[in-house]
PDB file of N, CA and C in Angstrom:
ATOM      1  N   UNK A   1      57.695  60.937  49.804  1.00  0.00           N
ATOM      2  CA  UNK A   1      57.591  61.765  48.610  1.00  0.00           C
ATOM      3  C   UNK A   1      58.877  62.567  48.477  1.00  0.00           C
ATOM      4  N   UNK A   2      59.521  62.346  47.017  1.00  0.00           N
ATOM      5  CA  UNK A   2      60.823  63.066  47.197  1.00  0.00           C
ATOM      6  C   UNK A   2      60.129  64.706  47.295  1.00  0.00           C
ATOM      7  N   UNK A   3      60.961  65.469  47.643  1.00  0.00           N
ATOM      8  CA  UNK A   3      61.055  67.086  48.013  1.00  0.00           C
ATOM      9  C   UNK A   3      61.074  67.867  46.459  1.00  0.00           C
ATOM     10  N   UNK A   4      61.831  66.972  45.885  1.00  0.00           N
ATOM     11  CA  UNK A   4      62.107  67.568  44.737  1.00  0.00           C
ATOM     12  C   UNK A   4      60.654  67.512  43.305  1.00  0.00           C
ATOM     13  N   UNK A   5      60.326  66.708  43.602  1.00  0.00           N
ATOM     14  CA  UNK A   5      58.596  66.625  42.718  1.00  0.00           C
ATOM     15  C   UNK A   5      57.989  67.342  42.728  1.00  0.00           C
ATOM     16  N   UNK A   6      57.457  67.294  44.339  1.00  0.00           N
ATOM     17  CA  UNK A   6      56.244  68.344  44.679  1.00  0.00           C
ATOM     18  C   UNK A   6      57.327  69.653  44.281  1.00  0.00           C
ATOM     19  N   UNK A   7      58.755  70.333  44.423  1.00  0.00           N
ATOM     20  CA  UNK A   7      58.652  71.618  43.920  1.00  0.00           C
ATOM     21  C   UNK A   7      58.327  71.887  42.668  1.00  0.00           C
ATOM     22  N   UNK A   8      58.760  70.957  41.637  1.00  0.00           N
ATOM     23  CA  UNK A   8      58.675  70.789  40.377  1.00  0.00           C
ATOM     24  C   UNK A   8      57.807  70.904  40.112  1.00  0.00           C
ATOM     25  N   UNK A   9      56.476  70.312  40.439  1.00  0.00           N
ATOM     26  CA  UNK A   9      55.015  70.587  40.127  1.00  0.00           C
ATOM     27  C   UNK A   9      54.603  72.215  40.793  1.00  0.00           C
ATOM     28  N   UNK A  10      55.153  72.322  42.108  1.00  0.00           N
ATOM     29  CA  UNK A  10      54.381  73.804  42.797  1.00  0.00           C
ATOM     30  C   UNK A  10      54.961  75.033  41.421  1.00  0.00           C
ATOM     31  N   UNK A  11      56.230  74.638  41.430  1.00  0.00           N
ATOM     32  CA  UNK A  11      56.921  75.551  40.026  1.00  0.00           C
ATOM     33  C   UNK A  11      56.086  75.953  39.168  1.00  0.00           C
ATOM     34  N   UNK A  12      55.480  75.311  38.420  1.00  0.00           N
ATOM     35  CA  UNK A  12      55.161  74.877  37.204  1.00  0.00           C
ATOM     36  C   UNK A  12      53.484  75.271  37.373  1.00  0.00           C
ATOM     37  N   UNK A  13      53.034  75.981  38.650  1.00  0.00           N
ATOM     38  CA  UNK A  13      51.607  75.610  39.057  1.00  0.00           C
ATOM     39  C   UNK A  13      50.676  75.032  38.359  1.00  0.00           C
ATOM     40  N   UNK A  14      50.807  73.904  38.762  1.00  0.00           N
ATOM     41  CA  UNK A  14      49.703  72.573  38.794  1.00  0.00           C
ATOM     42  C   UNK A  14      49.032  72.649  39.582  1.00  0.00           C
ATOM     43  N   UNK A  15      47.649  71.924  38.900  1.00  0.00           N
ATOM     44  CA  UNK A  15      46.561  71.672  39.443  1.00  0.00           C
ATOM     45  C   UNK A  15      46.968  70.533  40.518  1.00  0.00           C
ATOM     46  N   UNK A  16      46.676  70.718  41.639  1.00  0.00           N
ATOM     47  CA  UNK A  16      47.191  69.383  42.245  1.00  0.00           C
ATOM     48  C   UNK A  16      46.113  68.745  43.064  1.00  0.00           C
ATOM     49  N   UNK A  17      46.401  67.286  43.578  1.00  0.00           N
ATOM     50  CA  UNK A  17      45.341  66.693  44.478  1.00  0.00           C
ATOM     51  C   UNK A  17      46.686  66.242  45.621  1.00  0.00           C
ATOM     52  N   UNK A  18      45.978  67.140  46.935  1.00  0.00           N
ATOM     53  CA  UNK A  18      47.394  66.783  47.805  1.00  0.00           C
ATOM     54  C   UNK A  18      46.803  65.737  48.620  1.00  0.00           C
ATOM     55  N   UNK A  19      47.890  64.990  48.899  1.00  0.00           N
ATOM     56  CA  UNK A  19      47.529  64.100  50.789  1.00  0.00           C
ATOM     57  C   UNK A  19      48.733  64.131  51.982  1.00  0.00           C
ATOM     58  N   UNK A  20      48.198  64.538  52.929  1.00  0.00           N
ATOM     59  CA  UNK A  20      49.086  65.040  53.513  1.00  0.00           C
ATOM     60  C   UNK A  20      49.641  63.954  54.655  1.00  0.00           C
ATOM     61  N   UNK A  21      50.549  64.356  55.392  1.00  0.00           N
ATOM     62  CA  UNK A  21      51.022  63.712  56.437  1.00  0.00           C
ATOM     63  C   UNK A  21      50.359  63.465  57.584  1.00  0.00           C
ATOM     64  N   UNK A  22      49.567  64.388  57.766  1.00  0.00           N
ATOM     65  CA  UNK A  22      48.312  64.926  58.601  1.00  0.00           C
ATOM     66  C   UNK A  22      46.969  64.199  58.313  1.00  0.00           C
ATOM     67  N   UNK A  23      47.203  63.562  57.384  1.00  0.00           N
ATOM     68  CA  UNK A  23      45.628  62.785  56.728  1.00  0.00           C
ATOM     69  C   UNK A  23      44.925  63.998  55.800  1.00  0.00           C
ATOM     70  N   UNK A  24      45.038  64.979  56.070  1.00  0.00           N
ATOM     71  CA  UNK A  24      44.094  66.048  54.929  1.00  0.00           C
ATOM     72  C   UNK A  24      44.487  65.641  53.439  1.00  0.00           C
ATOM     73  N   UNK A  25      43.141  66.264  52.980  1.00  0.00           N
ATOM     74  CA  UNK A  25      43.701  66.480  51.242  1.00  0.00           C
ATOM     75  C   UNK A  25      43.154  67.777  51.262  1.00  0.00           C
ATOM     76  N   UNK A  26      43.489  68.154  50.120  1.00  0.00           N
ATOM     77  CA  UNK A  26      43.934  69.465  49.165  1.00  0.00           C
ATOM     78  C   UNK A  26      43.550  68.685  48.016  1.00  0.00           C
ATOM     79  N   UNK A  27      42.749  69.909  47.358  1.00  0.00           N
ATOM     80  CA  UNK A  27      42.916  70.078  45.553  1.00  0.00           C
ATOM     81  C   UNK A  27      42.603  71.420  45.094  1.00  0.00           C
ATOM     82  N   UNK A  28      43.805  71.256  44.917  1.00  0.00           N
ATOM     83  CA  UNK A  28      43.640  73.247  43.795  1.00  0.00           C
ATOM     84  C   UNK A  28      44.787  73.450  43.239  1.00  0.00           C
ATOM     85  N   UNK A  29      45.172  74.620  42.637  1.00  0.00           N
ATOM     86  CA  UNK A  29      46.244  75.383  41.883  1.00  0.00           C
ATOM     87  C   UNK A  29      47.221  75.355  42.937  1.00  0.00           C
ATOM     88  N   UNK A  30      48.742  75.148  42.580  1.00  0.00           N
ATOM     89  CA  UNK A  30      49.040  75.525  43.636  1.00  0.00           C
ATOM     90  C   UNK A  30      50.353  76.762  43.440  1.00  0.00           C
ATOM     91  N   UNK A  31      51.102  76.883  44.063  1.00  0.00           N
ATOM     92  CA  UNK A  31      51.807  78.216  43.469  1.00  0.00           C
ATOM     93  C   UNK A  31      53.074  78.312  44.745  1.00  0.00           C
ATOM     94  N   UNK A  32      54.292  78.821  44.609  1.00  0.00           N
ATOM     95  CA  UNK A  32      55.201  79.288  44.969  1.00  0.00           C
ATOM     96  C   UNK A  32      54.541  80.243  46.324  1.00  0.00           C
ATOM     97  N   UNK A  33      55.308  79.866  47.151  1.00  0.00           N
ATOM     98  CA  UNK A  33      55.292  80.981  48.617  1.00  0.00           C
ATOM     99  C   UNK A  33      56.254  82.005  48.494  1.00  0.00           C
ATOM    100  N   UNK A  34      55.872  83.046  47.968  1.00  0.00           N
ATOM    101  CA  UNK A  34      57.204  84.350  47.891  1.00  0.00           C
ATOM    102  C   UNK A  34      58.088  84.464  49.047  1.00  0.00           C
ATOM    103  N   UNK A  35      57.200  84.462  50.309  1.00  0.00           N
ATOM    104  CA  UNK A  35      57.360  84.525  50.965  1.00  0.00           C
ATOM    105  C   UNK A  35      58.691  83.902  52.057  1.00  0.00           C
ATOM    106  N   UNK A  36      58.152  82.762  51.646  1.00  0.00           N
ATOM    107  CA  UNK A  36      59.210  82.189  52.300  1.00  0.00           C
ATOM    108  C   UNK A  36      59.603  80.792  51.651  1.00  0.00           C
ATOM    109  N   UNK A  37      60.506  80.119  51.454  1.00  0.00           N
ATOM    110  CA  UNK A  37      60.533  79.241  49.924  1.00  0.00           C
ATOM    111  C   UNK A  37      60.574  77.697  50.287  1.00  0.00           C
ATOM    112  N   UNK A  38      60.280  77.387  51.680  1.00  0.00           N
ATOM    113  CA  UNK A  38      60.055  76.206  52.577  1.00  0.00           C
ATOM    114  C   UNK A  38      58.594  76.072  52.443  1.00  0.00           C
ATOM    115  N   UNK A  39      57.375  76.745  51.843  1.00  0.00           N
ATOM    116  CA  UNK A  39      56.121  76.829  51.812  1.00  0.00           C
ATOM    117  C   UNK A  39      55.582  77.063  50.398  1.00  0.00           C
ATOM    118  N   UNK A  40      54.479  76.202  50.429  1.00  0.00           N
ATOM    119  CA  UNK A  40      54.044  76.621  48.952  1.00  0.00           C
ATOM    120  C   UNK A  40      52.468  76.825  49.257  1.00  0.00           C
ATOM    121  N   UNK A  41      51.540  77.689  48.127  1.00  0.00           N
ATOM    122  CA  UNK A  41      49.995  77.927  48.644  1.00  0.00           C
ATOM    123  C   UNK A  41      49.495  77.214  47.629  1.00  0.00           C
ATOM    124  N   UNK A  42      48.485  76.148  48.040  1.00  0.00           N
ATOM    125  CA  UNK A  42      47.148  76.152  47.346  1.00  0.00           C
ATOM    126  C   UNK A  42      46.134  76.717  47.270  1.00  0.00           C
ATOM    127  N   UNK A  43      45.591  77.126  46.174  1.00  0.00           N
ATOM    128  CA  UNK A  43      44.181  77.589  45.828  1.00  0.00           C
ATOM    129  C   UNK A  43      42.909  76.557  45.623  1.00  0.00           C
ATOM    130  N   UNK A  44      42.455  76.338  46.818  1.00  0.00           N
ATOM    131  CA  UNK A  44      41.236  75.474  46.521  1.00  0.00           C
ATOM    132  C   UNK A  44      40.447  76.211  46.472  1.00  0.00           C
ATOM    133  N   UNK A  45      38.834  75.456  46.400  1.00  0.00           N
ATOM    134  CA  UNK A  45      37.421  76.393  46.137  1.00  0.00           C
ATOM    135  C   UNK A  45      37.665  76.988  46.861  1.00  0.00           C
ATOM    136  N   UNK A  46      37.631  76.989  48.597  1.00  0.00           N
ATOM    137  CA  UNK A  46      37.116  77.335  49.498  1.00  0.00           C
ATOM    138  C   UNK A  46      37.937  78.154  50.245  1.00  0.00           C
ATOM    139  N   UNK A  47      39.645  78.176  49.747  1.00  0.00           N
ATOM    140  CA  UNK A  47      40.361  78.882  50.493  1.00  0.00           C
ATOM    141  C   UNK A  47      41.721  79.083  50.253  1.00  0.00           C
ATOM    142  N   UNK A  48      42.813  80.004  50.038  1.00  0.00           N
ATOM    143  CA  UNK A  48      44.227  79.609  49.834  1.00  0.00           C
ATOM    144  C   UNK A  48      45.374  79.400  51.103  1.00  0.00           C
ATOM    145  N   UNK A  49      45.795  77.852  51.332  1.00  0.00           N
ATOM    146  CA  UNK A  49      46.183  77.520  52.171  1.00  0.00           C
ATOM    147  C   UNK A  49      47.926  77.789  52.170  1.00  0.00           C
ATOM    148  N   UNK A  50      48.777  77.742  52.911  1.00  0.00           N
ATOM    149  CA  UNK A  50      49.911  77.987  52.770  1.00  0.00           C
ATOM    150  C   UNK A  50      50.562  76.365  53.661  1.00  0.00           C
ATOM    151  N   UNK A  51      51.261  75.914  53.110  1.00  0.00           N
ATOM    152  CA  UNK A  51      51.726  74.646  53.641  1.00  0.00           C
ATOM    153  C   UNK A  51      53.225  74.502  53.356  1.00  0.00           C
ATOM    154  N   UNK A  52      54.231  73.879  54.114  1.00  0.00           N
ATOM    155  CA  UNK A  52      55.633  73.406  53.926  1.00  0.00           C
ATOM    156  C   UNK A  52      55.507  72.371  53.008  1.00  0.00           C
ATOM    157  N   UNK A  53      56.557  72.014  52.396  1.00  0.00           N
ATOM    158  CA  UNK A  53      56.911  70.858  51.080  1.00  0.00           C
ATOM    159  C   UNK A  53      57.180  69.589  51.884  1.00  0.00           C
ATOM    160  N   UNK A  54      57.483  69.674  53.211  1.00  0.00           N
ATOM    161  CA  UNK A  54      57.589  68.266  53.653  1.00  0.00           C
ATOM    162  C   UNK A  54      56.210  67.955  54.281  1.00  0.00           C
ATOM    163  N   UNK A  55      55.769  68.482  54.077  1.00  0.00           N
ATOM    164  CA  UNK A  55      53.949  68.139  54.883  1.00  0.00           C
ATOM    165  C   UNK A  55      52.961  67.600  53.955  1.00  0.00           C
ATOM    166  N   UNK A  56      53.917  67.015  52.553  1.00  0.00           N
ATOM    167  CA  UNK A  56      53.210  66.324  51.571  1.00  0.00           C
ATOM    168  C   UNK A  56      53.634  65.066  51.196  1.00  0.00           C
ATOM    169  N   UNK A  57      52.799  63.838  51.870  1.00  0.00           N
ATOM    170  CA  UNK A  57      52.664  62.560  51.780  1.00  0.00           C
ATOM    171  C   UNK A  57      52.449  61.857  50.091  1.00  0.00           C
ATOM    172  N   UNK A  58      52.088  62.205  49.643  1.00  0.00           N
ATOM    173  CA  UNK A  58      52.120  62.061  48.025  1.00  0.00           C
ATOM    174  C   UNK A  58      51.034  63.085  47.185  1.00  0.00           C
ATOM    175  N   UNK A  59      51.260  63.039  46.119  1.00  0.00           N
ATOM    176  CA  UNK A  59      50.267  63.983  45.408  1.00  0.00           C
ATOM    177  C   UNK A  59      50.103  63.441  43.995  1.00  0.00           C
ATOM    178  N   UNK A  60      49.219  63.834  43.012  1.00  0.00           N
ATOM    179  CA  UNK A  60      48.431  63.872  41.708  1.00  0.00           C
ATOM    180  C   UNK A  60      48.475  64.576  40.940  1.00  0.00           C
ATOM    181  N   UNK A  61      48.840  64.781  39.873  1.00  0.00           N
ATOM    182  CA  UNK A  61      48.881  65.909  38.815  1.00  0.00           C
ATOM    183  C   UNK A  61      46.915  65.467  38.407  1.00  0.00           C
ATOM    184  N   UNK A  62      46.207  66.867  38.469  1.00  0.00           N
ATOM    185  CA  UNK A  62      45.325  66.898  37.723  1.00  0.00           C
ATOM    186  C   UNK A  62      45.191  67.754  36.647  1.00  0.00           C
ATOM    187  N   UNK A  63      44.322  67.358  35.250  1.00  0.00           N
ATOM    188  CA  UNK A  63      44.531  68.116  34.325  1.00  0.00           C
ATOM    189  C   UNK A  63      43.276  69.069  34.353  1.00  0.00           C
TER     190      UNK A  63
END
Protein backbone atom coordinates (compact mmCIF):
# COMPACT_ATOMS: atom_id res chain seq x y z
CA UNK A 1 0.00 0.00 0.00
CA UNK A 2 1.60 3.22 -1.11
CA UNK A 3 2.15 5.59 2.19
CA UNK A 4 0.91 8.25 0.34
CA UNK A 5 -3.06 7.07 -0.04
CA UNK A 6 -3.74 6.01 3.24
CA UNK A 7 -2.44 9.80 4.26
CA UNK A 8 -4.60 11.24 1.71
CA UNK A 9 -7.61 9.49 2.89
CA UNK A 10 -6.56 9.87 6.97
CA UNK A 11 -6.36 13.82 5.72
CA UNK A 12 -9.47 14.10 4.40
CA UNK A 13 -11.12 11.86 7.37
CA UNK A 14 -12.66 9.05 5.76
CA UNK A 15 -14.68 6.57 6.72
CA UNK A 16 -12.36 3.75 6.31
CA UNK A 17 -12.32 -0.20 6.29
CA UNK A 18 -8.65 -1.02 7.35
CA UNK A 19 -6.58 -4.45 6.95
CA UNK A 20 -3.70 -4.59 8.50
CA UNK A 21 -0.32 -6.20 8.34
CA UNK A 22 -1.13 -7.89 11.50
CA UNK A 23 -4.32 -9.57 9.99
CA UNK A 24 -6.76 -7.09 12.02
CA UNK A 25 -9.38 -4.92 10.49
CA UNK A 26 -10.60 -1.62 11.45
CA UNK A 27 -13.66 0.33 10.34
CA UNK A 28 -14.31 3.80 11.42
CA UNK A 29 -13.54 7.56 10.90
CA UNK A 30 -10.27 8.01 10.84
CA UNK A 31 -8.31 11.25 11.62
CA UNK A 32 -4.76 12.76 11.86
CA UNK A 33 -2.47 11.90 15.06
CA UNK A 34 -1.55 15.50 16.37
CA UNK A 35 0.48 13.97 18.12
CA UNK A 36 2.84 12.53 16.38
CA UNK A 37 2.50 12.50 12.39
CA UNK A 38 3.89 8.73 11.79
CA UNK A 39 0.31 7.70 13.42
CA UNK A 40 -3.08 8.17 12.54
CA UNK A 41 -6.49 7.29 14.96
CA UNK A 42 -9.46 5.46 14.09
CA UNK A 43 -12.77 5.86 15.51
CA UNK A 44 -14.56 2.63 15.51
CA UNK A 45 -17.82 1.65 17.51
CA UNK A 46 -15.99 0.26 20.16
CA UNK A 47 -12.89 2.30 20.54
CA UNK A 48 -10.31 5.01 19.16
CA UNK A 49 -7.25 3.22 18.11
CA UNK A 50 -3.98 4.98 17.29
CA UNK A 51 -1.90 3.10 14.57
CA UNK A 52 1.37 3.96 12.25
CA UNK A 53 0.69 4.45 8.31
CA UNK A 54 2.91 1.57 7.53
CA UNK A 55 0.84 -0.94 9.57
CA UNK A 56 -1.74 -0.67 6.73
CA UNK A 57 -1.90 -3.59 4.29
CA UNK A 58 -4.65 -2.09 2.10
CA UNK A 59 -7.80 -0.20 2.83
CA UNK A 60 -11.53 0.92 1.47
CA UNK A 61 -13.06 4.13 1.20
CA UNK A 62 -16.55 3.71 2.76
CA UNK A 63 -19.33 6.06 2.13
Amino acid sequence: MAAHEIKKAVSKEEFLRLHLVSGEFYTGSCSPDLTNKSFFKIDTSDRVVSLPYWAVKRFERLH
